[in-house]
C-alpha atoms as a PDB file:
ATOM      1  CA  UNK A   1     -17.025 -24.599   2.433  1.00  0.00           C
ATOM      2  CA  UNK A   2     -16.620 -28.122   3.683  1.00  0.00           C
ATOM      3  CA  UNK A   3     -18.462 -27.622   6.902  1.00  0.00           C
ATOM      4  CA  UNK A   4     -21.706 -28.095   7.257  1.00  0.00           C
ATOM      5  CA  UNK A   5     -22.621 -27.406  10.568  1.00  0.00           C
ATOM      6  CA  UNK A   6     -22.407 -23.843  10.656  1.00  0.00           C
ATOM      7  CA  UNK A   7     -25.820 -23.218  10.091  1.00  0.00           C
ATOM      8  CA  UNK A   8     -27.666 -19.507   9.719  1.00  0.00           C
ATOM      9  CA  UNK A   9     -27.792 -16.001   7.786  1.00  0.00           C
ATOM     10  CA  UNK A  10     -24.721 -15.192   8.864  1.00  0.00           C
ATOM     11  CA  UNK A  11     -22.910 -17.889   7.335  1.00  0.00           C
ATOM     12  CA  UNK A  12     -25.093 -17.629   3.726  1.00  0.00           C
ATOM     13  CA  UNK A  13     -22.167 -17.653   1.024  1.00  0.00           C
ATOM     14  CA  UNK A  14     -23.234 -15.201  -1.077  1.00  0.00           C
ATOM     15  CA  UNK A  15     -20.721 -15.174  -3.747  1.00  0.00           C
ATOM     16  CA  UNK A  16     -20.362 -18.407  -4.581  1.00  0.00           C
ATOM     17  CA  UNK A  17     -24.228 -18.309  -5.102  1.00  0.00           C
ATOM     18  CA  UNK A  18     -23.670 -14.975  -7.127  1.00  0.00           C
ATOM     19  CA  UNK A  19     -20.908 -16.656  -8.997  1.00  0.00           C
ATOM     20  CA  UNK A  20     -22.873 -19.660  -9.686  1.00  0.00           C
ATOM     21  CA  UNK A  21     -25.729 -17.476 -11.017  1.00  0.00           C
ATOM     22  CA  UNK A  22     -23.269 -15.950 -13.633  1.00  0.00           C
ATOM     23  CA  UNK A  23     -21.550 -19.225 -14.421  1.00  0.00           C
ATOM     24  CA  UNK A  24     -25.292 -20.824 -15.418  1.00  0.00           C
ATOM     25  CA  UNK A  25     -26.336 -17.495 -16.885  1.00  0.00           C
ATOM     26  CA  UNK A  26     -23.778 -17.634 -19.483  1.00  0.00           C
ATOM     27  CA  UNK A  27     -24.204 -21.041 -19.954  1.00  0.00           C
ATOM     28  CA  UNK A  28     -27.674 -20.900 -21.038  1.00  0.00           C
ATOM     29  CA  UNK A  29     -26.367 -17.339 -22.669  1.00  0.00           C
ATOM     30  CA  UNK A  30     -28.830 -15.370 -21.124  1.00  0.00           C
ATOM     31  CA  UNK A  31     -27.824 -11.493 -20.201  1.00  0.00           C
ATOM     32  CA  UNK A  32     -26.245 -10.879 -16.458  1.00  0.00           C
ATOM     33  CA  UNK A  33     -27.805  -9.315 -13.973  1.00  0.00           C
ATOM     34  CA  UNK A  34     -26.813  -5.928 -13.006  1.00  0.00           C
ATOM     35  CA  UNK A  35     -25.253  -5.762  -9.840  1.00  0.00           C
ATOM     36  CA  UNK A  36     -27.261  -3.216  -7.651  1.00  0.00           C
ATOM     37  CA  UNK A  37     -26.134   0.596  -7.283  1.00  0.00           C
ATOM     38  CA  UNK A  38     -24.594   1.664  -3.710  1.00  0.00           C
ATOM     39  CA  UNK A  39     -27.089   3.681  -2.011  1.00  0.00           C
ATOM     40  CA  UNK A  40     -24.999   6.188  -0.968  1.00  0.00           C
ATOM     41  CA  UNK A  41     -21.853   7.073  -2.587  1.00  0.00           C
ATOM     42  CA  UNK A  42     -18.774   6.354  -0.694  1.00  0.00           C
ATOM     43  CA  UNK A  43     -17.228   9.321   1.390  1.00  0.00           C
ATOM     44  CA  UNK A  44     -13.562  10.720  -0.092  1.00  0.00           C
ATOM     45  CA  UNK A  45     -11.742  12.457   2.381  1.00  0.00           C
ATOM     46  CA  UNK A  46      -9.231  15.255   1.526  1.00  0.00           C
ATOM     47  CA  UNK A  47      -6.281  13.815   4.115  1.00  0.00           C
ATOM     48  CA  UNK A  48      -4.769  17.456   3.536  1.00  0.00           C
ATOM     49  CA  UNK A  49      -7.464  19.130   4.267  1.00  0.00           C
ATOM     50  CA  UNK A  50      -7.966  16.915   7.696  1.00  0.00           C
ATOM     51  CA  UNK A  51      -4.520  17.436   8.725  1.00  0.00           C
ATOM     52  CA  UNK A  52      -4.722  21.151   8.003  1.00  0.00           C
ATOM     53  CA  UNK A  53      -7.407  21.829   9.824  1.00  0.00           C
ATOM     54  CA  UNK A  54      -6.439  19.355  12.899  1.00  0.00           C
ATOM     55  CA  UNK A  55      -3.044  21.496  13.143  1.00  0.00           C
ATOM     56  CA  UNK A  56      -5.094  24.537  13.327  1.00  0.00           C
ATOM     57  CA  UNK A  57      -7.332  23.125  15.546  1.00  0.00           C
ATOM     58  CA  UNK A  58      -3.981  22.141  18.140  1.00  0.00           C
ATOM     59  CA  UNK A  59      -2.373  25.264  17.420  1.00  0.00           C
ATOM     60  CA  UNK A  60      -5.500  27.483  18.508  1.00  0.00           C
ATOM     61  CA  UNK A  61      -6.093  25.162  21.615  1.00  0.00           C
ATOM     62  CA  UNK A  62      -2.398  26.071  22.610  1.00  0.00           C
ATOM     63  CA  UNK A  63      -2.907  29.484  21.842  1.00  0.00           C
ATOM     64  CA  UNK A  64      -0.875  29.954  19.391  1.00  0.00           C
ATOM     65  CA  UNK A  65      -1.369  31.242  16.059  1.00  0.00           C
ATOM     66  CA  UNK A  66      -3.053  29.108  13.615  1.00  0.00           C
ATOM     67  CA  UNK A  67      -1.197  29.958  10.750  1.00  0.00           C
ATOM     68  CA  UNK A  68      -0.471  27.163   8.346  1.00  0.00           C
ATOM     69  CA  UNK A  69       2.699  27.839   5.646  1.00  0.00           C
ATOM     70  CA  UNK A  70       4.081  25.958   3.534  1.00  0.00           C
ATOM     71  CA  UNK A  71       7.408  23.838   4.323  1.00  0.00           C
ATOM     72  CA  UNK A  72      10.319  25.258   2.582  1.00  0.00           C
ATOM     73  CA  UNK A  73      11.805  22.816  -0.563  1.00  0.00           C
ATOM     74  CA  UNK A  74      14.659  21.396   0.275  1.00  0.00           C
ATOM     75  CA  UNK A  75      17.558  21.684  -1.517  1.00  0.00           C
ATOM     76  CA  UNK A  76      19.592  18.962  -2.518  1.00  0.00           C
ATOM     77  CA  UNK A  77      23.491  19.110  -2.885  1.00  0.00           C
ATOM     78  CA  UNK A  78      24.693  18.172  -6.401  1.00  0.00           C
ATOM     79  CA  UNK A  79      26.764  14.859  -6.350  1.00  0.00           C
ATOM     80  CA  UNK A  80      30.852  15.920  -6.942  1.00  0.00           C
ATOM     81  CA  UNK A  81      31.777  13.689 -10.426  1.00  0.00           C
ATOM     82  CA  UNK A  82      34.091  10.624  -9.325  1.00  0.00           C
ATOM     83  CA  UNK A  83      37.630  11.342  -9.500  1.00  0.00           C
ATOM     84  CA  UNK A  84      40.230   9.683 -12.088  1.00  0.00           C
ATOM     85  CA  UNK A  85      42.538   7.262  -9.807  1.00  0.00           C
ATOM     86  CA  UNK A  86      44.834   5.456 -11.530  1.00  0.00           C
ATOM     87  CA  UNK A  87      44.607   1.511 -10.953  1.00  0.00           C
ATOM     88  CA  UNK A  88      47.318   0.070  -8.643  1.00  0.00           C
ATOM     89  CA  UNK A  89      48.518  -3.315  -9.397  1.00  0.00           C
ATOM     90  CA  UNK A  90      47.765  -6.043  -6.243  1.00  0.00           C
ATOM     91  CA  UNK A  91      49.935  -7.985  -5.514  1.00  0.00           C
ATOM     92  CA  UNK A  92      48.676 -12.010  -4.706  1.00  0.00           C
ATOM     93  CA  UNK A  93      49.277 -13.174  -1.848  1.00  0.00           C
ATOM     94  CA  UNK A  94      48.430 -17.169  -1.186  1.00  0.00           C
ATOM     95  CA  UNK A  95      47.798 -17.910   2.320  1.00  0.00           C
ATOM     96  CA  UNK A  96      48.361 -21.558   3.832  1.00  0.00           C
ATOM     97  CA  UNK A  97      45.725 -22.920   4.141  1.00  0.00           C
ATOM     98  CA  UNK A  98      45.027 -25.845   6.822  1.00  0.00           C
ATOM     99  CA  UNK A  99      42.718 -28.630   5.677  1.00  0.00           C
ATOM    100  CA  UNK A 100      39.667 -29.340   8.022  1.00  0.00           C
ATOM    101  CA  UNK A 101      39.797 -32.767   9.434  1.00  0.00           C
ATOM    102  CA  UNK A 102      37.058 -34.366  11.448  1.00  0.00           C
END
């Protein structure tokens, strides 16, 4: 925003223009423009559904059968409760210590 010498369509801010058309259209409280409606509505993919069929697509060009099933849950192994130990008394031991000189 603080050059000026790029120069062309390419470089046309177009929201700050759009934002300064909102900030002056509620100044002068006027209604907002609606923003136009996407031609075309975007694409969703089903990722499942692409990885299905690209497995069965592999499988068959192997040869294989192109059978899909369903992993098997897995079952988790239930945590053991923490055993009672009784609490042993430490000793404290003092070390020497040497003091760091320079």
């Amino acid at each position: 925003m603080t050059q000026d010498d790029l120069e062309g369509p390419e470089f046309t801010d177009t929201y700050t223009d759009a934002l300064a058309k909102i900030i002056e259209a509620k100044r002068e409280e006027k209604p907002l423009t609606e923003a136009p409606e996407p031609e075309q509505p975007g694409k969703v993919l089903d990722l499942m559904a692409a990885l299905t069929e690209s497995v069965q697509q592999a499988k068959a060009s192997r040869g294989e059968d192109a059978d899909v099933h369903e992993l098997p849950k897995k079952r988790t192994a239930k945590k053991q409760p923490a055993k009672k130990t009784t609490a042993k008394k430490a000793a404290k031991k003092t070390a020497a210590r040497r003091s760091r000189s320079a």
